[in-house]
Protein backbone atom coordinates (compact mmCIF):
# COMPACT_ATOMS: atom_id res chain seq x y z
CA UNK A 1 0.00 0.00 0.00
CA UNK A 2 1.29 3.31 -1.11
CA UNK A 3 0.19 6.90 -0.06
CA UNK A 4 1.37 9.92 -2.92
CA UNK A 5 0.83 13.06 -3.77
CA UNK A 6 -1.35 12.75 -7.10
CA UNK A 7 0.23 15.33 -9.35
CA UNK A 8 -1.99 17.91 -11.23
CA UNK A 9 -1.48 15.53 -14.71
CA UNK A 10 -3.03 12.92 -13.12
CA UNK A 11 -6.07 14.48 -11.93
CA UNK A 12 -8.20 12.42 -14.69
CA UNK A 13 -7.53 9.17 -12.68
CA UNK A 14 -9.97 10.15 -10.02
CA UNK A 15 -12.21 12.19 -12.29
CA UNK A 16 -14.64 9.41 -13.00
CA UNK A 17 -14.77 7.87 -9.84
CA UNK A 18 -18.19 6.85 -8.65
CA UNK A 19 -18.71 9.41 -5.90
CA UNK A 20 -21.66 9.10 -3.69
CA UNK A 21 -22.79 8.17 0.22
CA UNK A 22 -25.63 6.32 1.60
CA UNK A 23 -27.10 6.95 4.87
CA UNK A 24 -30.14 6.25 6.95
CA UNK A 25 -29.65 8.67 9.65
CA UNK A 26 -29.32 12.48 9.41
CA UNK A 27 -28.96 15.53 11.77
CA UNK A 28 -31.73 17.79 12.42
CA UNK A 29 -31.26 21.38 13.34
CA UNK A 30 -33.34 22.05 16.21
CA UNK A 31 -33.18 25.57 18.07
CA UNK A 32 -34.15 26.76 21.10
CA UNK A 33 -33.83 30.85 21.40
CA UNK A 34 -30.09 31.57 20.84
CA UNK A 35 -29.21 27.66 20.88
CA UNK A 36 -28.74 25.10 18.37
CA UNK A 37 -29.09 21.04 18.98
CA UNK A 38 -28.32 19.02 16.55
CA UNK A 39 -30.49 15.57 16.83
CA UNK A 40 -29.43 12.60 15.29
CA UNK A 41 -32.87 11.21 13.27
CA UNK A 42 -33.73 7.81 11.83
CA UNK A 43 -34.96 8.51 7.75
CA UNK A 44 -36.55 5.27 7.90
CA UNK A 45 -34.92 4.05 4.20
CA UNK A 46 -31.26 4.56 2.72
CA UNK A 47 -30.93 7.62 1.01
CA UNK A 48 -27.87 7.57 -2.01
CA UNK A 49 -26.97 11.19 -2.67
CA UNK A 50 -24.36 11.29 -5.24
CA UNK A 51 -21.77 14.02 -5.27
CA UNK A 52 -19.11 15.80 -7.54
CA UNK A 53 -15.11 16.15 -7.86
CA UNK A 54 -14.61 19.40 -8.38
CA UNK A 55 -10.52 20.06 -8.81
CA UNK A 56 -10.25 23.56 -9.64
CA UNK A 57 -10.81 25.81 -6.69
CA UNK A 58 -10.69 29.11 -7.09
CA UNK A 59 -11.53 30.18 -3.89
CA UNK A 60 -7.75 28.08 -2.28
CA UNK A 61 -4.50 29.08 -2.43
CA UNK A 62 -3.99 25.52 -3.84
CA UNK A 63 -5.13 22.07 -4.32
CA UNK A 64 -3.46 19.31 -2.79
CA UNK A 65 -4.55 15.44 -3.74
CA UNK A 66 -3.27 12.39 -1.60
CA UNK A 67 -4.24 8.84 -3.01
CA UNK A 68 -3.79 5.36 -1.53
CA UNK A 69 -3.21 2.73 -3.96
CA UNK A 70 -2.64 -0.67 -3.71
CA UNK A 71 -1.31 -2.98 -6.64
CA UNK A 72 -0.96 0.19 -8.94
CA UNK A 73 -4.85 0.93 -7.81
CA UNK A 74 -6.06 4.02 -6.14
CA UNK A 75 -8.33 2.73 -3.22
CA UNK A 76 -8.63 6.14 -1.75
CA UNK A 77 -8.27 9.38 -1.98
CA UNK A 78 -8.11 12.89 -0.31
CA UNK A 79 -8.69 16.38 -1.36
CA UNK A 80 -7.28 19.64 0.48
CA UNK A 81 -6.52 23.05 0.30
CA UNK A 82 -5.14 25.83 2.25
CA UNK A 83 -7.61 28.87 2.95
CA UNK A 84 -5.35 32.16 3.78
CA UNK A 85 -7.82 33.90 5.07
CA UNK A 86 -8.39 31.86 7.96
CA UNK A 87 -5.35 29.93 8.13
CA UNK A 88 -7.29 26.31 8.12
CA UNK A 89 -6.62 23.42 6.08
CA UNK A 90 -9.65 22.40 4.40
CA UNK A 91 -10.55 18.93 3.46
CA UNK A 92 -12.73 19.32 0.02
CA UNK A 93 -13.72 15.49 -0.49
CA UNK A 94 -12.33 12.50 0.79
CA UNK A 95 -13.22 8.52 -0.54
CA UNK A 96 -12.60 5.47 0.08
CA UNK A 97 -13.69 2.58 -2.37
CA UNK A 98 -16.33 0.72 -1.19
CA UNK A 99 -14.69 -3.10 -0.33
CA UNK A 100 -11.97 -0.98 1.24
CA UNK A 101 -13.52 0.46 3.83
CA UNK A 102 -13.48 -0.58 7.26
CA UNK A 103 -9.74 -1.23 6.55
CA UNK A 104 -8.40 2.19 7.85
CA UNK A 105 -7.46 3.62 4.09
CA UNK A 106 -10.36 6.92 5.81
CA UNK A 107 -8.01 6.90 8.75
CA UNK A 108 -4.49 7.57 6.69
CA UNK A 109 -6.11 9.98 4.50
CA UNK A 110 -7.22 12.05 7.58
CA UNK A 111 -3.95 11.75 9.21
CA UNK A 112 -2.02 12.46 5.75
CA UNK A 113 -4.50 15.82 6.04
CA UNK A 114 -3.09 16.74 9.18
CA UNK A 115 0.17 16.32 7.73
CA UNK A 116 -0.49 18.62 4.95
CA UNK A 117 -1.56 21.02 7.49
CA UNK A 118 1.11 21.21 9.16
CA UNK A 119 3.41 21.65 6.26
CA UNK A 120 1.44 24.85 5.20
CA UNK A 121 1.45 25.85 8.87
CA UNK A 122 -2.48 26.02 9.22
CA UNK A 123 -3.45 26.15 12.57
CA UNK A 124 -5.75 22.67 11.75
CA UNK A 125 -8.13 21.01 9.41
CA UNK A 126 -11.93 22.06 8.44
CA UNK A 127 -14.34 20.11 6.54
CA UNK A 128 -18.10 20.63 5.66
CA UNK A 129 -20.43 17.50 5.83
CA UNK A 130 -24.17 17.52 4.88
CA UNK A 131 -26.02 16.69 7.26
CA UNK A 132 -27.46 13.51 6.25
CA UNK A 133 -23.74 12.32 5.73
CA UNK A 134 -24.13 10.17 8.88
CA UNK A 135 -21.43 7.90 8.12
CA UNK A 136 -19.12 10.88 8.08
CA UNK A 137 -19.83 13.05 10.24
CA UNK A 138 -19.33 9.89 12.36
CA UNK A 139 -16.00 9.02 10.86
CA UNK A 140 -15.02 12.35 11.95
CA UNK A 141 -15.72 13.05 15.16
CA UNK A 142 -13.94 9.07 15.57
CA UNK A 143 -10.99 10.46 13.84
CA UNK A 144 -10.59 13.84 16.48
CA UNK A 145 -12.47 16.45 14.80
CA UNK A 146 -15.15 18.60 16.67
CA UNK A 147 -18.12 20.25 15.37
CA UNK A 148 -17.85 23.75 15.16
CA UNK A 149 -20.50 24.99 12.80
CA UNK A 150 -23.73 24.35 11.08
CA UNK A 151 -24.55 26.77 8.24
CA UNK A 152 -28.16 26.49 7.09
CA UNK A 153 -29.21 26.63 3.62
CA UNK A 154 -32.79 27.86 3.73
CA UNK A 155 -32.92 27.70 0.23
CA UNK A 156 -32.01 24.00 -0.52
CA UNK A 157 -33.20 22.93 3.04
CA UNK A 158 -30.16 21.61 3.95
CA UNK A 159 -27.83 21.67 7.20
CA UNK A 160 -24.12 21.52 6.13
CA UNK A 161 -22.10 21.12 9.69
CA UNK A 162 -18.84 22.52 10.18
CA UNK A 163 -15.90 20.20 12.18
CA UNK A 164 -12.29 21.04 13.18
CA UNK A 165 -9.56 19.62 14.10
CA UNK A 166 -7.28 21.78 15.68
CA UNK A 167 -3.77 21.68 16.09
């Protein structure tokens, strides 16, 4: 097993993946005056939300791709960036493939993150997780990240929920 930079020429190798979560659970927003809970919900049936790789970021000083492969296979892979304005690491999508998970490959691509901050001296690593991304918001907090935001889109209806880890 081999953990590598993926330079920008081979960006097309994770292009196609099939990029997606399932969960059953999801995080509700509930308030209560100035305070926020966030309550962890049954949906009652597996919801499959499929997402996007988007490379270019204009909005990051850079972008910075680790993969995992194994037998000349990439098994896993994680996209970051450094934000200047506040300093933070940011972790733009991270996947595993499917019969390789369970098997850690999340866990070295979080701690390769960490790594990356600390090269670019960010004071830690953010990521934003929809809300009905049970499975990693869990993997998260597991791996030592707090959360430390919810931003609510009104206009999609979504919660998107901010966690940290700080160095």
């Amino acid at each position: 097993m081999l953990i590598r930079k993926l330079e920008q020429n081979e960006y097309d190798l994770i292009r196609n993946i099939e990029y997606y979560y399932e969960s059953d659970k999801e995080y509700i927003l509930k308030r209560s005056g100035m305070t926020f809970d966030l309550d962890l919900k049954d949906i009652g049936h597996v919801i499959k939300r499929e997402l996007s790789i988007n490379i270019e970021d204009n909005y990051l000083k850079e972008v910075h791709i680790n993969v995992i492969e194994q037998q000349g296979e990439i098994i896993g892979f994680i996209q970051m960036g450094y934000e200047e304005m506040n300093k933070m690491a940011v972790i733009m999508n991270i996947w595993v493939r499917e019969d390789k998970r369970r098997d850690n490959i999340g866990k070295k691509l979080i701690k390769s993150s960490k790594g990356y901050a600390r090269y670019v001296n960010s004071k830690g690593v953010y990521v934003e997780v929809d809300s009905k991304n049970y499975p990693a918001i869990n993997f998260l907090i597991k791996n030592g990240f707090d959360i430390t935001g919810i931003n609510e889109d009104i206009i999609n209806k979504e919660v998107i929920i901010g966690l940290t880890s700080v160095f």
